[in-house]
C-alpha atoms as a PDB file:
ATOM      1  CA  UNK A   1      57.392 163.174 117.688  1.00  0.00           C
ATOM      2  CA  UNK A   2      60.892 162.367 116.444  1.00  0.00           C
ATOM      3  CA  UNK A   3      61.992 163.685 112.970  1.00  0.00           C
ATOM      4  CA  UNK A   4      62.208 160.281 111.792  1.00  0.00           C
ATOM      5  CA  UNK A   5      64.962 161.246 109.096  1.00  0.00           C
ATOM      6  CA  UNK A   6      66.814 161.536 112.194  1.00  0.00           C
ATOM      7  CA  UNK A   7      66.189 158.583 114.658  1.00  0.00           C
ATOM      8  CA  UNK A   8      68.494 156.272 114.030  1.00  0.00           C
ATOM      9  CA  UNK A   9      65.609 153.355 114.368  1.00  0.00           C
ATOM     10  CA  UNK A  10      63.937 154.506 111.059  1.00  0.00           C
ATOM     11  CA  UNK A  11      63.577 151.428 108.837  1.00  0.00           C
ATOM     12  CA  UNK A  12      61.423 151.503 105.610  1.00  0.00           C
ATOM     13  CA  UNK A  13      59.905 148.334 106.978  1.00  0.00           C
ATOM     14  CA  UNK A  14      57.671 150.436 109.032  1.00  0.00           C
ATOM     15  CA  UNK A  15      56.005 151.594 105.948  1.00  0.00           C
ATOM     16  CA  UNK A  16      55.406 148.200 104.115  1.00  0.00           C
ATOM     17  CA  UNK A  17      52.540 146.590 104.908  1.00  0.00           C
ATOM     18  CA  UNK A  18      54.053 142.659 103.647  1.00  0.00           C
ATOM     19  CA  UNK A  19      57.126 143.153 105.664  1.00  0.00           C
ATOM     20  CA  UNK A  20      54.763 144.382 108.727  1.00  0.00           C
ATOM     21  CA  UNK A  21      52.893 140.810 108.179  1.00  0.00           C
ATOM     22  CA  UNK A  22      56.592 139.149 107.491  1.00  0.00           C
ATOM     23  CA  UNK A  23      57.741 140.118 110.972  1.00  0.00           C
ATOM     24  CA  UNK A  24      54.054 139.270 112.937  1.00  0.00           C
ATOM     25  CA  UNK A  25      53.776 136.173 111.452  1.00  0.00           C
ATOM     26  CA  UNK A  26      57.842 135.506 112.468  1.00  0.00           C
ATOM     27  CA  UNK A  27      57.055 136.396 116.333  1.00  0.00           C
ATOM     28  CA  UNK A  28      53.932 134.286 116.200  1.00  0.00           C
ATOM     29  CA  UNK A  29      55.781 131.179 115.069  1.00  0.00           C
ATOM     30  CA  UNK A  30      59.116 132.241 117.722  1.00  0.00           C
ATOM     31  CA  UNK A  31      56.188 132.401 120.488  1.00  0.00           C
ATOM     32  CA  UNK A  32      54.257 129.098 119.411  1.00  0.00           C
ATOM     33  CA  UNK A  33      57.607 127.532 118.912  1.00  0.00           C
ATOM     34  CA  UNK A  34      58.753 128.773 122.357  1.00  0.00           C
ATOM     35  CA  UNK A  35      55.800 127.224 123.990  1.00  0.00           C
ATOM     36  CA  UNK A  36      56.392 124.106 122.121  1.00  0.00           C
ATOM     37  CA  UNK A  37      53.231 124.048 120.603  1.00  0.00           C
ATOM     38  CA  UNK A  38      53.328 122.279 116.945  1.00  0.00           C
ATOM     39  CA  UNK A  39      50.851 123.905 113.889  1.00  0.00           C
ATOM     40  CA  UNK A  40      48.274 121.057 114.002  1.00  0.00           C
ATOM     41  CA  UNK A  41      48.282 121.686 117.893  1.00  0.00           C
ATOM     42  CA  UNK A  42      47.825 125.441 117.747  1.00  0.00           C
ATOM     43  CA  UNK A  43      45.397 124.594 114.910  1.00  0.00           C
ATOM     44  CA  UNK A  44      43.182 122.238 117.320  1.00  0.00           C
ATOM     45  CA  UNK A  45      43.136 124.952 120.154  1.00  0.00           C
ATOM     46  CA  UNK A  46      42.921 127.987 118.213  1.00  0.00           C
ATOM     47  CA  UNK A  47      40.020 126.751 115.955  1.00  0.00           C
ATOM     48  CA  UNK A  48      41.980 127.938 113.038  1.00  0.00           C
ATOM     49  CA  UNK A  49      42.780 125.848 109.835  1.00  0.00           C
ATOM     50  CA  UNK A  50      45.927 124.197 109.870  1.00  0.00           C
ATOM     51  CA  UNK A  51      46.128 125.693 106.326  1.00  0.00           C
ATOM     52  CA  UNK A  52      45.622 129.004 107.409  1.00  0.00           C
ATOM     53  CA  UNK A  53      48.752 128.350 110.159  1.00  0.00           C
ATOM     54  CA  UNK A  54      50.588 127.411 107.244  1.00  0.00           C
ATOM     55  CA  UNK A  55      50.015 129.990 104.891  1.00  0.00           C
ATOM     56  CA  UNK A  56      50.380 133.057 107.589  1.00  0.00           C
ATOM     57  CA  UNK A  57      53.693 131.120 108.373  1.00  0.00           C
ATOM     58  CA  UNK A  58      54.522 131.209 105.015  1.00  0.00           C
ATOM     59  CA  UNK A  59      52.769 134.058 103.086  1.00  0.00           C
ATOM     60  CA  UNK A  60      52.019 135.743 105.903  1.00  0.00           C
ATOM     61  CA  UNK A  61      48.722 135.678 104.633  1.00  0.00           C
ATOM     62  CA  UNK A  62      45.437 135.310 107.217  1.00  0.00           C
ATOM     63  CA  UNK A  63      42.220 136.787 108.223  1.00  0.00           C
ATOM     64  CA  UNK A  64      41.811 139.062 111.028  1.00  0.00           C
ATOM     65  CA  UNK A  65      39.911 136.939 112.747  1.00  0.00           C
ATOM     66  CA  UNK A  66      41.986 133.837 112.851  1.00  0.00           C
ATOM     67  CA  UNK A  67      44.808 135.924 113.785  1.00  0.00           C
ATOM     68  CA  UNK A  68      42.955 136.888 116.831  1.00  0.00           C
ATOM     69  CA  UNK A  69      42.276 133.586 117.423  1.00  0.00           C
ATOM     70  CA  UNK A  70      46.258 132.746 117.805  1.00  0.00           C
ATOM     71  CA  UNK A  71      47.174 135.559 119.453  1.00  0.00           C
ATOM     72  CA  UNK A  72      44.483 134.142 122.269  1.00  0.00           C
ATOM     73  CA  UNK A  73      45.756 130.751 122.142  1.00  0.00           C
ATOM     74  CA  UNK A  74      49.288 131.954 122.490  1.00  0.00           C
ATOM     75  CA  UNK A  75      48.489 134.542 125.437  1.00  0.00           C
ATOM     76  CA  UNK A  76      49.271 137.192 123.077  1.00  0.00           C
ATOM     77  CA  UNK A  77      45.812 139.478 122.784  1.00  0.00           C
ATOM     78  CA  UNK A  78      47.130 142.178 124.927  1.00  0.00           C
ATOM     79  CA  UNK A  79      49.376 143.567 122.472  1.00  0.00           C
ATOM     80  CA  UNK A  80      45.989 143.954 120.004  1.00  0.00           C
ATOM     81  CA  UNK A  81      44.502 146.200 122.744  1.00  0.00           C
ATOM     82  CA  UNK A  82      47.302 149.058 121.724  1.00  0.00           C
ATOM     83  CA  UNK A  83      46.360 149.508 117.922  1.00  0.00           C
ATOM     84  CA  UNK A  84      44.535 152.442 117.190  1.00  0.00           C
ATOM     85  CA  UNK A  85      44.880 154.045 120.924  1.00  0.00           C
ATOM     86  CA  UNK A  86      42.503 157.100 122.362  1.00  0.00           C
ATOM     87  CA  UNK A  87      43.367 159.399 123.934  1.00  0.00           C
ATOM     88  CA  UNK A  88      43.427 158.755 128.483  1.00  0.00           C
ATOM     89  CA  UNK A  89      42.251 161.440 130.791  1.00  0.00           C
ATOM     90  CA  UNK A  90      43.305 161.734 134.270  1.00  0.00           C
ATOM     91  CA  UNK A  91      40.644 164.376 135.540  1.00  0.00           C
ATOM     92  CA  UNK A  92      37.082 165.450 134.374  1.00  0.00           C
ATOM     93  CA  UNK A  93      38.683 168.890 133.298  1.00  0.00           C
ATOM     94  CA  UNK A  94      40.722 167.055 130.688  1.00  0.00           C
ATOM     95  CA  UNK A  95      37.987 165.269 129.634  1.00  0.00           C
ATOM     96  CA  UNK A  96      35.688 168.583 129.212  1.00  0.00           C
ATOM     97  CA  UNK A  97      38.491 170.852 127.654  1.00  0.00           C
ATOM     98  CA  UNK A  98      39.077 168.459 125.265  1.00  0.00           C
ATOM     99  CA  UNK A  99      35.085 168.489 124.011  1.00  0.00           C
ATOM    100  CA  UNK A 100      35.183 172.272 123.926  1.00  0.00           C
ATOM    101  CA  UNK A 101      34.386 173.200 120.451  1.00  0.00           C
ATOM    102  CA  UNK A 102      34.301 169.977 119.112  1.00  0.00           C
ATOM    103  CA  UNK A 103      31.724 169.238 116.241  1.00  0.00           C
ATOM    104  CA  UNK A 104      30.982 165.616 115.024  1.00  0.00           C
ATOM    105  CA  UNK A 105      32.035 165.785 111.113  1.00  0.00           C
ATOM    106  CA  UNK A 106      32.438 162.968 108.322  1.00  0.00           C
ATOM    107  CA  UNK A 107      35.625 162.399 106.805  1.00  0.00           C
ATOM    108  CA  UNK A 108      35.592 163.979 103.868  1.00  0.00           C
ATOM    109  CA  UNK A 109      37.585 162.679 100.242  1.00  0.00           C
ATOM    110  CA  UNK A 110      39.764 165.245  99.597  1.00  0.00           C
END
């Protein structure tokens, strides 16, 4: 991984959580936009309140499930499928090397 003092990409946005939201809910509304697809529409299809469009558009504010209810409706679910990824493995060696000495454990407050 990149010292990311160094990488010129580093932005402090990457760390904030509303300005995370603030740029989702921005793409969201470029995509339904792009697909011409007005709030009440995307409301109607996605089963989500037109409130709730309008408050993630504005406050970039909404549940996790109506979000993945848009992201459906706009043909954008794939990109959900990359949080939080595990780890591939190409051959059953891989797979078995990387069990050795492995021990279920909680996490633990520290």
């Amino acid at each position: 991984m990149a010292n990311m003092m160094v990488d010129k990409e580093f932005k402090l946005d990457h760390f904030n959580p509303p300005a995370v939201a603030g740029k989702i809910a921005g793409r969201m509304k470029d995509l339904r936009l792009a697909q011409n697809i007005t709030q009440q529409n995307l409301a109607l299809r996605s089963g989500v309140s037109l409130g709730s469009i309008k408050r993630f558009e504005s406050k970039h504010e909404i549940s996790l499930k109506n979000l993945l209810q848009i992201a459906l409706t706009l043909d954008a679910l794939e990109a959900f499928h990359e949080l939080f990824p595990v780890n591939e493995y190409h051959t059953m060696n891989e797979l078995l090397d990387s069990q050795k000495g492995l021990k279920r454990q909680r996490a633990r407050n520290v």
